[in-house]
C-alpha atoms as a PDB file:
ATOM      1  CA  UNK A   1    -218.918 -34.992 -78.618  1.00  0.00           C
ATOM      2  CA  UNK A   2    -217.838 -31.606 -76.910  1.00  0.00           C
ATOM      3  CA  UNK A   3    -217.436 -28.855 -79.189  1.00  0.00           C
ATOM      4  CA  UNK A   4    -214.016 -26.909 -78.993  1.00  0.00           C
ATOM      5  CA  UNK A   5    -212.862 -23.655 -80.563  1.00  0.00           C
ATOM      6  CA  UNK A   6    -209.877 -23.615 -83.026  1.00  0.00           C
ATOM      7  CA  UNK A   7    -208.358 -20.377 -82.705  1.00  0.00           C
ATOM      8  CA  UNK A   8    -207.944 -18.542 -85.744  1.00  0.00           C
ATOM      9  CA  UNK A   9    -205.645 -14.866 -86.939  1.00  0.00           C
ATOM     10  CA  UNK A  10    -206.173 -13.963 -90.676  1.00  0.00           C
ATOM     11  CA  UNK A  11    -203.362 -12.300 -92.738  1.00  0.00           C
ATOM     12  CA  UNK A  12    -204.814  -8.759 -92.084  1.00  0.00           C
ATOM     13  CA  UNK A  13    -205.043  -9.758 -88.265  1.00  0.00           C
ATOM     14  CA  UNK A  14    -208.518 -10.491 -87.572  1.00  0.00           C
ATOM     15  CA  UNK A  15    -209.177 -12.524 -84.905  1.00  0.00           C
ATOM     16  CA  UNK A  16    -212.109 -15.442 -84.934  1.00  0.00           C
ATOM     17  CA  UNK A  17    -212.656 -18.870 -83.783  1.00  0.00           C
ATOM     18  CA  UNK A  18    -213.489 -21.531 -85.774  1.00  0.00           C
ATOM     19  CA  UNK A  19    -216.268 -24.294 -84.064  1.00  0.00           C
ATOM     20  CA  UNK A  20    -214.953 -27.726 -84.476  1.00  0.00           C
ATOM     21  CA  UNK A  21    -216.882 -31.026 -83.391  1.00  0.00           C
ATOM     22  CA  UNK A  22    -214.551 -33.670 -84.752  1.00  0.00           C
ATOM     23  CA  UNK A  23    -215.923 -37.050 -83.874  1.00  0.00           C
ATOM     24  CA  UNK A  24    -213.592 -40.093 -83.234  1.00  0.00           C
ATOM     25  CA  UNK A  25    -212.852 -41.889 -86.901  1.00  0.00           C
ATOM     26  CA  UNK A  26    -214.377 -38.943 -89.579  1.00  0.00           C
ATOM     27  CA  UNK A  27    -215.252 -40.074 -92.438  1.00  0.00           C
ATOM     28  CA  UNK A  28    -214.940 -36.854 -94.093  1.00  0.00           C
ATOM     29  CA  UNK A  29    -215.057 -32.906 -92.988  1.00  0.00           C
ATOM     30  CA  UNK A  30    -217.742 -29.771 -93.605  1.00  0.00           C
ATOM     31  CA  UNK A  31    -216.324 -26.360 -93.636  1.00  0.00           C
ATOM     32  CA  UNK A  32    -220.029 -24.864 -92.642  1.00  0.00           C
ATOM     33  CA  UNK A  33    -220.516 -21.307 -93.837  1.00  0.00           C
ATOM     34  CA  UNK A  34    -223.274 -19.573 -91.836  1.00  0.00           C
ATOM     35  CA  UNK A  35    -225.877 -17.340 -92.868  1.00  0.00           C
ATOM     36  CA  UNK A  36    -226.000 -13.767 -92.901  1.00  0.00           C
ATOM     37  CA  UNK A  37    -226.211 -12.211 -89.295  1.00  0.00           C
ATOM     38  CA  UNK A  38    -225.886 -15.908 -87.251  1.00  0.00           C
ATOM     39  CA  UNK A  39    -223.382 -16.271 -85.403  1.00  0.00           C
ATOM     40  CA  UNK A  40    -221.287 -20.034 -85.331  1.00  0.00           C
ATOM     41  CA  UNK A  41    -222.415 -21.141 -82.330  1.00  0.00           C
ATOM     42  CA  UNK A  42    -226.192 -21.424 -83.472  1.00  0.00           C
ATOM     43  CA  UNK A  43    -224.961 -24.201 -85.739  1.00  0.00           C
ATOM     44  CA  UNK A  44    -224.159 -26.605 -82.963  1.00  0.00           C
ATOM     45  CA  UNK A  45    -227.129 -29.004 -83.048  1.00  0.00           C
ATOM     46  CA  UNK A  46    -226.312 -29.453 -86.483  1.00  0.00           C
ATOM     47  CA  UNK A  47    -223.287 -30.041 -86.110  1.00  0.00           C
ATOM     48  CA  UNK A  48    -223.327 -32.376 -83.309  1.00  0.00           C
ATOM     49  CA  UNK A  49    -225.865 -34.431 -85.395  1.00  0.00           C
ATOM     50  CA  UNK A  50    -223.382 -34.920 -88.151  1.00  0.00           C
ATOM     51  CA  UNK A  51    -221.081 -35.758 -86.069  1.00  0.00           C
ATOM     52  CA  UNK A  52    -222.555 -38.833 -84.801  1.00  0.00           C
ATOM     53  CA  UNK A  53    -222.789 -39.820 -88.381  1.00  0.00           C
ATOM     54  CA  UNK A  54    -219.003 -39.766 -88.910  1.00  0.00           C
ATOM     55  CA  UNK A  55    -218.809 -35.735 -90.367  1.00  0.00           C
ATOM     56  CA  UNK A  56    -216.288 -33.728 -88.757  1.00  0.00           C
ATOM     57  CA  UNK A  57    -217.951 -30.485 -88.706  1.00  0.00           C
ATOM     58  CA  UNK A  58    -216.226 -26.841 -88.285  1.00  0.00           C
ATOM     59  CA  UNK A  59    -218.428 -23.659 -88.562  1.00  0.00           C
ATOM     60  CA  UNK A  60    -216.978 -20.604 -89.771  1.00  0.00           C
ATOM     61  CA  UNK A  61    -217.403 -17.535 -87.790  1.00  0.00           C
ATOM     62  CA  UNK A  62    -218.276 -14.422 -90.276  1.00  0.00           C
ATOM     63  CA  UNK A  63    -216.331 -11.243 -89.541  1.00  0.00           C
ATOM     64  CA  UNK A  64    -218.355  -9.048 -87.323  1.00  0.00           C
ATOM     65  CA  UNK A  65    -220.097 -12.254 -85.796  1.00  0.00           C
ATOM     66  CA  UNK A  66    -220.554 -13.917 -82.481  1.00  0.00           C
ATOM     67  CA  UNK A  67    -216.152 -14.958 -81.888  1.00  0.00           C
ATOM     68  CA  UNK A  68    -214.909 -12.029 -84.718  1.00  0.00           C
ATOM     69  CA  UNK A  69    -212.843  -9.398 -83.025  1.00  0.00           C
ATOM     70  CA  UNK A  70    -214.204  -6.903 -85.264  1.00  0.00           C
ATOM     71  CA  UNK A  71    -217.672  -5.370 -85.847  1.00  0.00           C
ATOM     72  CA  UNK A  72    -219.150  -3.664 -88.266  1.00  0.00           C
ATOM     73  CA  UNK A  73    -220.111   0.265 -87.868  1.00  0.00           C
ATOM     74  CA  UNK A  74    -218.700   3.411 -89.634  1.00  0.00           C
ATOM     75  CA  UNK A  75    -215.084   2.313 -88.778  1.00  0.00           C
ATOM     76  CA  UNK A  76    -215.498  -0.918 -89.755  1.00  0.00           C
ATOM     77  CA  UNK A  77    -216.363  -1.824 -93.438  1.00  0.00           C
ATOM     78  CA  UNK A  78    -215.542  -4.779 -95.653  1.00  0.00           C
ATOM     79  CA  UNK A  79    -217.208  -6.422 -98.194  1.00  0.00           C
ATOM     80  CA  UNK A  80    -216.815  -9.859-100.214  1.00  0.00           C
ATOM     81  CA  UNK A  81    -213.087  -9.844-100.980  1.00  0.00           C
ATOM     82  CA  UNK A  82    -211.930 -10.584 -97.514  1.00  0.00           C
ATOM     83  CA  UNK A  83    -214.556 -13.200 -96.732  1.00  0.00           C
ATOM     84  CA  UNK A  84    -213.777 -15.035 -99.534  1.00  0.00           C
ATOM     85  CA  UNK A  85    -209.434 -14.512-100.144  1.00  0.00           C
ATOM     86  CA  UNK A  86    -208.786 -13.656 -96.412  1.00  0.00           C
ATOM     87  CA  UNK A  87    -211.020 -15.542 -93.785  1.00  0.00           C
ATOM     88  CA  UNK A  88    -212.012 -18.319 -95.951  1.00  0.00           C
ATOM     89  CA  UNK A  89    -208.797 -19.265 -96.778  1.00  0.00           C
ATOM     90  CA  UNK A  90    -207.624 -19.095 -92.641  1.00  0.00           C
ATOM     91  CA  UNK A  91    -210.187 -21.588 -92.097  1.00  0.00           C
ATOM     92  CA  UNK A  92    -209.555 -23.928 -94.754  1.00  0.00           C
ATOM     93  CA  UNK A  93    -205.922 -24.033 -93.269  1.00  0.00           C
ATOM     94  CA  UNK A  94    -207.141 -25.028 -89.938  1.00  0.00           C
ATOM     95  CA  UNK A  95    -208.707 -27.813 -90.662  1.00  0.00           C
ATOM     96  CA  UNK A  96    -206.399 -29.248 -93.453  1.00  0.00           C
ATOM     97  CA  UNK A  97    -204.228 -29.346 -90.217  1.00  0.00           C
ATOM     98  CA  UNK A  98    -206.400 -30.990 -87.709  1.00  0.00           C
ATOM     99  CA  UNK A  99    -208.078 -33.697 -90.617  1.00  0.00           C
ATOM    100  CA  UNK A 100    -205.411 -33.813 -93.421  1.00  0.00           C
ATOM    101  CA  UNK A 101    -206.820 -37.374 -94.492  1.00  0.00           C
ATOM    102  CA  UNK A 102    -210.390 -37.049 -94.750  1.00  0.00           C
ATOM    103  CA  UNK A 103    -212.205 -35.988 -97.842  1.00  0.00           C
ATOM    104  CA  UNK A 104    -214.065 -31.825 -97.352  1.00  0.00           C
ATOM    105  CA  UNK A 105    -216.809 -30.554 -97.849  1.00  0.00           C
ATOM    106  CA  UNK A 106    -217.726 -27.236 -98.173  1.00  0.00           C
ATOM    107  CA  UNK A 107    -221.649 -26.065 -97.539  1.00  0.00           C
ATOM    108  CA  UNK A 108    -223.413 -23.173 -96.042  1.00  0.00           C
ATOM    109  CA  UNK A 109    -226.888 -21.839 -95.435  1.00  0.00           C
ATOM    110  CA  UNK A 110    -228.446 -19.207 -97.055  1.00  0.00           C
ATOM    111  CA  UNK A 111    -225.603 -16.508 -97.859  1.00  0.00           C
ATOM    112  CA  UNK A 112    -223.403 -19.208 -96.917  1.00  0.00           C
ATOM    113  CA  UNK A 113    -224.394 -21.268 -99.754  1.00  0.00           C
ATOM    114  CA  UNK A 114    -223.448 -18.134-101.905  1.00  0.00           C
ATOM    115  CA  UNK A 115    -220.303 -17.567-100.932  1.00  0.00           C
ATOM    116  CA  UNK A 116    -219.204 -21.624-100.816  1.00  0.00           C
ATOM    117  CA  UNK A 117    -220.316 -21.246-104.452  1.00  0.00           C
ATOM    118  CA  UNK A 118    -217.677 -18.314-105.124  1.00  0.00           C
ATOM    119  CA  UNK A 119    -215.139 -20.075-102.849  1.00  0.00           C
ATOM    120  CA  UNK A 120    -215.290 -23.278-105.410  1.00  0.00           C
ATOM    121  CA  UNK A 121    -215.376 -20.726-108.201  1.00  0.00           C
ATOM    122  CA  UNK A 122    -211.770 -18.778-106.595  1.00  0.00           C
ATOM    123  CA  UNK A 123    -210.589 -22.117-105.866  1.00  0.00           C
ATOM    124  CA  UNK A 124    -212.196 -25.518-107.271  1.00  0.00           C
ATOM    125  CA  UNK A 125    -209.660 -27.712-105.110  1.00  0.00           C
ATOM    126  CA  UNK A 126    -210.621 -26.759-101.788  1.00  0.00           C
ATOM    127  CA  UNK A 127    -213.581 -29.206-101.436  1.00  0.00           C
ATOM    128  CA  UNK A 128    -214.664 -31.859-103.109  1.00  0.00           C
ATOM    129  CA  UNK A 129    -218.355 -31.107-102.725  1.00  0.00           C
ATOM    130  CA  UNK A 130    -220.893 -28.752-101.804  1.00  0.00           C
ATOM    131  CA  UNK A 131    -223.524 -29.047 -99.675  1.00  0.00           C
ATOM    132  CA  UNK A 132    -226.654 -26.091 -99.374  1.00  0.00           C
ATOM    133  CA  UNK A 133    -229.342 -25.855 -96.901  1.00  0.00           C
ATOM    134  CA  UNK A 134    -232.078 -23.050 -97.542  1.00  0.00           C
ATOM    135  CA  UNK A 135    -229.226 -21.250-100.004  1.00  0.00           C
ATOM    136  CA  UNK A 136    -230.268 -19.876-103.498  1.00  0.00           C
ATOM    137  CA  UNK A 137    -229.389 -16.235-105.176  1.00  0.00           C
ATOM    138  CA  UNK A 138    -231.554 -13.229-104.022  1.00  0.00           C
ATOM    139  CA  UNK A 139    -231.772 -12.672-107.522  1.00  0.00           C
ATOM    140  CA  UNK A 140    -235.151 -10.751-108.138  1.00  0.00           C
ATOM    141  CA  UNK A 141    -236.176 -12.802-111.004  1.00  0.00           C
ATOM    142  CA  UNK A 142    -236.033 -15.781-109.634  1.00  0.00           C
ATOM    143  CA  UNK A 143    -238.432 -14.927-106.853  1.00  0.00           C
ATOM    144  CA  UNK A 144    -242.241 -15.654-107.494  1.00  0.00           C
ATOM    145  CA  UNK A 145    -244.684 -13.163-107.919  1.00  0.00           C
ATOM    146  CA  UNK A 146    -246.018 -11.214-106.117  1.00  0.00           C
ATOM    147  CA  UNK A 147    -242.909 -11.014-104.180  1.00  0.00           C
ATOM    148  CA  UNK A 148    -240.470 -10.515-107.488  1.00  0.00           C
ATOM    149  CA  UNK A 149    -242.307  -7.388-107.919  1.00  0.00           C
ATOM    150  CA  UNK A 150    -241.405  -4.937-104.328  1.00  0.00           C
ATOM    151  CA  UNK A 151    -237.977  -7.219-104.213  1.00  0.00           C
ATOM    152  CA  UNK A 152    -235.734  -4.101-106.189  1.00  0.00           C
ATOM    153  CA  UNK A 153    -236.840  -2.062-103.966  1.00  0.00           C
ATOM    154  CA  UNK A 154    -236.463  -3.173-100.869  1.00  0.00           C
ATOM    155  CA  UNK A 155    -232.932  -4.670-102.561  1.00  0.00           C
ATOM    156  CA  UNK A 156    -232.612  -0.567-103.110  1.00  0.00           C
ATOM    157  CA  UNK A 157    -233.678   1.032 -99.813  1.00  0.00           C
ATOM    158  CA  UNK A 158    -230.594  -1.757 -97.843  1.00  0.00           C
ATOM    159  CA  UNK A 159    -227.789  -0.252 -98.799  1.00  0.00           C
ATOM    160  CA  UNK A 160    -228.848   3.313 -98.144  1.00  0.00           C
ATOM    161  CA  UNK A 161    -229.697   2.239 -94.847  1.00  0.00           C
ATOM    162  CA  UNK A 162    -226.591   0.713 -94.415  1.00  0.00           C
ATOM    163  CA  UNK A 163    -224.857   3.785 -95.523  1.00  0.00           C
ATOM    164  CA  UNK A 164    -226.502   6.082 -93.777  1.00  0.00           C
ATOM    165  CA  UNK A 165    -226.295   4.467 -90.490  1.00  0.00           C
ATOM    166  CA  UNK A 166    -222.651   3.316 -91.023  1.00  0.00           C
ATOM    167  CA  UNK A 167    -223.849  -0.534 -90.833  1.00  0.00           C
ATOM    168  CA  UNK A 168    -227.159  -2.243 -91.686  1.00  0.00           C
ATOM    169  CA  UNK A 169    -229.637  -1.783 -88.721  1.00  0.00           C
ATOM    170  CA  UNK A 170    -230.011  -5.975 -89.238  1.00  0.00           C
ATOM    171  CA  UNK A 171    -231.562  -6.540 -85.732  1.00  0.00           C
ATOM    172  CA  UNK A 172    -233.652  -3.074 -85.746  1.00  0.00           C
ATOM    173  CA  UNK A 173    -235.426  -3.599 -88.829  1.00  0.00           C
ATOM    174  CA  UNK A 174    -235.434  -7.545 -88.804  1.00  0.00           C
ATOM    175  CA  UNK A 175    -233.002  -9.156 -91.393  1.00  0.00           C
ATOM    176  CA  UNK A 176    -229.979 -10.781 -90.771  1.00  0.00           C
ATOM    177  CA  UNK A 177    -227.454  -8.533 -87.969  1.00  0.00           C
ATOM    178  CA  UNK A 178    -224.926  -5.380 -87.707  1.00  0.00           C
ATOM    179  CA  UNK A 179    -223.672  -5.818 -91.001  1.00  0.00           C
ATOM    180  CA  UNK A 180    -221.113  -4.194 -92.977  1.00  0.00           C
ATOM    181  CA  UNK A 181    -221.830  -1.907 -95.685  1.00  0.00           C
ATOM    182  CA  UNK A 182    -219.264  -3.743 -98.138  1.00  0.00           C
ATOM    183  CA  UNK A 183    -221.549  -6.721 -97.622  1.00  0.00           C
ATOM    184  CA  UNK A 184    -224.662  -5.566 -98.190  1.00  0.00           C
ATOM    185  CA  UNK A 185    -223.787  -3.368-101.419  1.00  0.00           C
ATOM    186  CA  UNK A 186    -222.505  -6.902-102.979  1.00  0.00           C
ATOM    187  CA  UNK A 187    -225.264  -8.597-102.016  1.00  0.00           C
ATOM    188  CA  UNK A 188    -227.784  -6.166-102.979  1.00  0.00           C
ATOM    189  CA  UNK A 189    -225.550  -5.999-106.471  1.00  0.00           C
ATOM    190  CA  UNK A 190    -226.155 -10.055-106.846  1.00  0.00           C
ATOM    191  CA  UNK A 191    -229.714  -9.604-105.709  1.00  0.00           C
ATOM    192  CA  UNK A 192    -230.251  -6.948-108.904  1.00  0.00           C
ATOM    193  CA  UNK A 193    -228.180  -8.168-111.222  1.00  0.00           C
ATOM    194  CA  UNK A 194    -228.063 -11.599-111.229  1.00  0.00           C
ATOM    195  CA  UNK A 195    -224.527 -11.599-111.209  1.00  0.00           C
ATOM    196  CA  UNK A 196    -222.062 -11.910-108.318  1.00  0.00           C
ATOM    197  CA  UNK A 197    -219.006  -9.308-108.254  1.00  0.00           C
ATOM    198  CA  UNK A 198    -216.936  -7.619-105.529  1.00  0.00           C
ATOM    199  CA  UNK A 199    -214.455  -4.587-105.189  1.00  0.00           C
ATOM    200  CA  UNK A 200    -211.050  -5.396-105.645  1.00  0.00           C
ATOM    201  CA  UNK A 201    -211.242  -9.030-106.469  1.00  0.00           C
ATOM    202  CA  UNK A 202    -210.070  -8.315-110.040  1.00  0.00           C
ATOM    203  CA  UNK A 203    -211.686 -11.981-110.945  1.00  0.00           C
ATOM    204  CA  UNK A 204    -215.288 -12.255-112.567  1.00  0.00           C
ATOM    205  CA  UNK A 205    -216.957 -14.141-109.892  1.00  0.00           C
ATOM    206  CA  UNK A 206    -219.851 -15.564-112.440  1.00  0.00           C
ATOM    207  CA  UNK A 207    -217.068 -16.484-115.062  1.00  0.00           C
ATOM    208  CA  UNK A 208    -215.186 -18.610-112.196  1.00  0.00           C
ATOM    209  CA  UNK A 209    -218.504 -20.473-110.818  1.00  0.00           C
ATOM    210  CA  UNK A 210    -218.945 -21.636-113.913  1.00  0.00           C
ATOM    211  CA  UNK A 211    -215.530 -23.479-114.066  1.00  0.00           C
ATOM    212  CA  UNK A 212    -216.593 -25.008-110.612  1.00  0.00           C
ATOM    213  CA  UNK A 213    -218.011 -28.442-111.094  1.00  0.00           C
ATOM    214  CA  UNK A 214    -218.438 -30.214-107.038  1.00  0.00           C
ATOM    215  CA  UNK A 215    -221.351 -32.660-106.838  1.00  0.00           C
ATOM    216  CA  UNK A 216    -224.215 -30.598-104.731  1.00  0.00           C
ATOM    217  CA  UNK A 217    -226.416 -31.700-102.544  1.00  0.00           C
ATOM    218  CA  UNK A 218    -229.046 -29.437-101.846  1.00  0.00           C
ATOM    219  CA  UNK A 219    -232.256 -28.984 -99.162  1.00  0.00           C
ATOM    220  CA  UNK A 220    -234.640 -26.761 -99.645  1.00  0.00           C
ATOM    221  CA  UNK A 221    -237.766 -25.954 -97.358  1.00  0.00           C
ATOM    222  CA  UNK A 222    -241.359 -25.592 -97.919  1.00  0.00           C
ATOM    223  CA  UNK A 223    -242.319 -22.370 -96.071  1.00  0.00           C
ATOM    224  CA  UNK A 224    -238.747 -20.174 -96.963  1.00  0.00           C
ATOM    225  CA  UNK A 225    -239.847 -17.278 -98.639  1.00  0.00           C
ATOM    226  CA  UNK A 226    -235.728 -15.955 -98.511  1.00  0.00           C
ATOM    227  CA  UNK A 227    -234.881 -19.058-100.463  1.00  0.00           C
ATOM    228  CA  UNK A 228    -237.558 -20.870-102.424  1.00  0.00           C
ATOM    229  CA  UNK A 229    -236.665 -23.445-104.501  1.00  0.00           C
ATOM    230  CA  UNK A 230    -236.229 -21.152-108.031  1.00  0.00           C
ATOM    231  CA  UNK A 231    -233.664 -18.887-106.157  1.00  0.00           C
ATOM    232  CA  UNK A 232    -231.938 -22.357-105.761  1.00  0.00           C
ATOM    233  CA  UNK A 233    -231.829 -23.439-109.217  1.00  0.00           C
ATOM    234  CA  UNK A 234    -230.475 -19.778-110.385  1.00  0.00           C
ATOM    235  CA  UNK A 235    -227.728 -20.191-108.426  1.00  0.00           C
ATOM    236  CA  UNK A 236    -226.961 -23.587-109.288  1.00  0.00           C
ATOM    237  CA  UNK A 237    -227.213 -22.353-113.187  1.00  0.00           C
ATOM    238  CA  UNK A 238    -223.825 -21.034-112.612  1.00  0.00           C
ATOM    239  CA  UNK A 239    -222.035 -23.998-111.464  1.00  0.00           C
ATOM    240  CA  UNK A 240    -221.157 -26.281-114.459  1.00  0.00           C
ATOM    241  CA  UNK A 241    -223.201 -29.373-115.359  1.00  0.00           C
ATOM    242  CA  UNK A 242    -222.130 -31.478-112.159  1.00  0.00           C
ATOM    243  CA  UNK A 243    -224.254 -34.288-110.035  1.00  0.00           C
ATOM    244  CA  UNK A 244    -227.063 -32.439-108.303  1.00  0.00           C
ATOM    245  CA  UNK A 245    -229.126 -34.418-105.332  1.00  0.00           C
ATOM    246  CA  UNK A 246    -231.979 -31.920-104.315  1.00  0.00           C
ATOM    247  CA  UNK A 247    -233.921 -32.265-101.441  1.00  0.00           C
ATOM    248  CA  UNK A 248    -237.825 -30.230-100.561  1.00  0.00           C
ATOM    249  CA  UNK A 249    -238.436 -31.266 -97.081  1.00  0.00           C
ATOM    250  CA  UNK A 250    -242.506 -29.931 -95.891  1.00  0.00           C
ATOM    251  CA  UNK A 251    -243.013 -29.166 -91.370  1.00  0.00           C
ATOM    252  CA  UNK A 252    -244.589 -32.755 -92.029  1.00  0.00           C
ATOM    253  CA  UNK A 253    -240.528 -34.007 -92.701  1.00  0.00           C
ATOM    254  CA  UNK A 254    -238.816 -31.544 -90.814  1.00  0.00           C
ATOM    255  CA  UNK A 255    -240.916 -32.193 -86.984  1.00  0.00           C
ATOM    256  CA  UNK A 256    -240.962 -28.140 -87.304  1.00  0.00           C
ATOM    257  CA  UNK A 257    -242.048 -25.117 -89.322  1.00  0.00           C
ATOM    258  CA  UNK A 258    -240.283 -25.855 -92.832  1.00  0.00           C
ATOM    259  CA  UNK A 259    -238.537 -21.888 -93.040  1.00  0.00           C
ATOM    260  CA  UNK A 260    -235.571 -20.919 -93.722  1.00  0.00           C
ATOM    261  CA  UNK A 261    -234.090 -20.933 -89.842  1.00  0.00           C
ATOM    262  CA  UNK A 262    -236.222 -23.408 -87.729  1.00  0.00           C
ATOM    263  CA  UNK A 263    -234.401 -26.624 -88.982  1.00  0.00           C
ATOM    264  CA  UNK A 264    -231.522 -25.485 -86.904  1.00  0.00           C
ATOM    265  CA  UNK A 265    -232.969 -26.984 -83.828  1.00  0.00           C
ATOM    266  CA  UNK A 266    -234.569 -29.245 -85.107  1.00  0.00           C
ATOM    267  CA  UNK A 267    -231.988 -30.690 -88.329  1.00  0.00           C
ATOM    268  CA  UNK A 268    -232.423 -34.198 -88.226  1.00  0.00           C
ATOM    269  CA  UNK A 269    -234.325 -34.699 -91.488  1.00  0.00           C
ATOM    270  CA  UNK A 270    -231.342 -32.239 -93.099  1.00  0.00           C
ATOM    271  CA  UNK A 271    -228.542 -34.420 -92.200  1.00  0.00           C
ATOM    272  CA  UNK A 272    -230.299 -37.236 -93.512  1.00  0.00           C
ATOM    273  CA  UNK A 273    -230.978 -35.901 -96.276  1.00  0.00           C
ATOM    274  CA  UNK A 274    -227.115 -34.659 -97.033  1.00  0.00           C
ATOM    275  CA  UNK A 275    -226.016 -37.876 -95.966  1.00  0.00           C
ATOM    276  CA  UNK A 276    -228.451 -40.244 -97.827  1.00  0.00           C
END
């Protein structure tokens, strides 16, 4: 199946494409969130290979990503809010219109998974299910030690990068890309906290995941130090009590390194795994 881009304008006018492989008869659609700092098109393997299981897959680009028209730098800032009331919402349209028949899904990896969550929290009827691949809060707590320990930090010293260089250095220092400022302040505020909030929102983010209630499936990987498997569960604590499937896949499973970005090449044993 050929991938095609679905061209997408949000509200405030930013400009994005949205990845679509749509197989012949779906059986149901993923809105695919990516991580932080990866652009859409990195996705593709994974998506072809659901696909030829019968899921119509469409990646989300991030703003300041790969097809975004805008990028992040000292004239370019934004942080949660749009992401989740602006660009989510754009995509959600598009592919209501191309698949208004088929059940959706909702998933992402690693920040992705976050920010599904708090979609589901804004707005419980957009999917009806989640699915998380190497996702889980940065919460420091829920990190084991030794790591737990230099995590505030390090969760400290982002932002004033960020800040000081007008976007974080992602690609200089080696984690995630050029990202805004916006987004790394309310991640870093998640990552210390606990608790997931943004500026402007004028919702308690923590109070709505707890309303949302989407059977999850969830894979988790052996060697991913970003997202072991109690970073996981504390995000999953803030959904309500709904049917969980959790998966730990080892290299042994996976045909590769079992980390938190090498299944993407290599996803088989994750889309069986989501699909069951």
């Amino acid at each position: 199946m050929e991938a095609r881009e679905l061209p997408l304008r949000s509200s405030d006018g930013h400009v994005s494409g949205l990845l679509a492989v749509v197989p012949a008869s779906p059986t149901a659609s993923l809105l695919w969130l990516p991580a932080m700092g990866v652009a859409a098109r990195h996705y593709l393997p994974f998506a072809d290979a659901l696909a030829a299981r019968g899921i119509a897959v469409f990646v989300h680009e991030w703003r300041g990503n790969g097809s975004s028209s805008l990028r992040a730098g000292r004239h370019g800032d934004w942080n949660y809010h749009p992401l989740l009331t602006i660009d989510l919402p754009c995509s959600e349209a598009a592919v209501a219109a191309t698949l208004p028949d088929v059940p959706r899904i909702l998933g992402g990896h690693s920040l992705g998974g976050q920010l599904a969550c708090c979609r589901l929290g804004l707005e419980p009827d957009s999917a009806s299910a989640l699915w998380l691949v190497a996702s889980g809060s940065p919460y420091w707590r829920a990190f084991p030690a030794p790591m737990r320990y230099w995590l505030p930090m390090a969760y400290r010293f982002l932002p004033w990068l960020a800040d000081r260089h007008g976007a974080l250095p992602g690609k200089r220092i080696g984690f995630a890309g050029q990202e805004a400022r916006g987004v790394i302040h309310d991640w870093s505020r998640s990552a210390i906290s606990g608790r997931y909030a943004t500026t402007g929102l004028g919702i308690d983010l923590d109070r709505a995941l707890a309303r949302a209630a989407p059977p999850v499936r969830a894979v988790s990987f052996d060697d991913d130090w970003l997202a072991p498997p109690g970073s996981l569960d504390f995000l999953l604590s803030k959904l309500s009590d709904a049917e969980r499937r959790l998966f730990h896949l080892d290299s042994g499973a996976l045909g590769v390194r079992a980390d938190h970005f090498a299944w993407m090449k290599q996803p088989a044993a994750v889309v069986d795994a989501l699909i069951d």
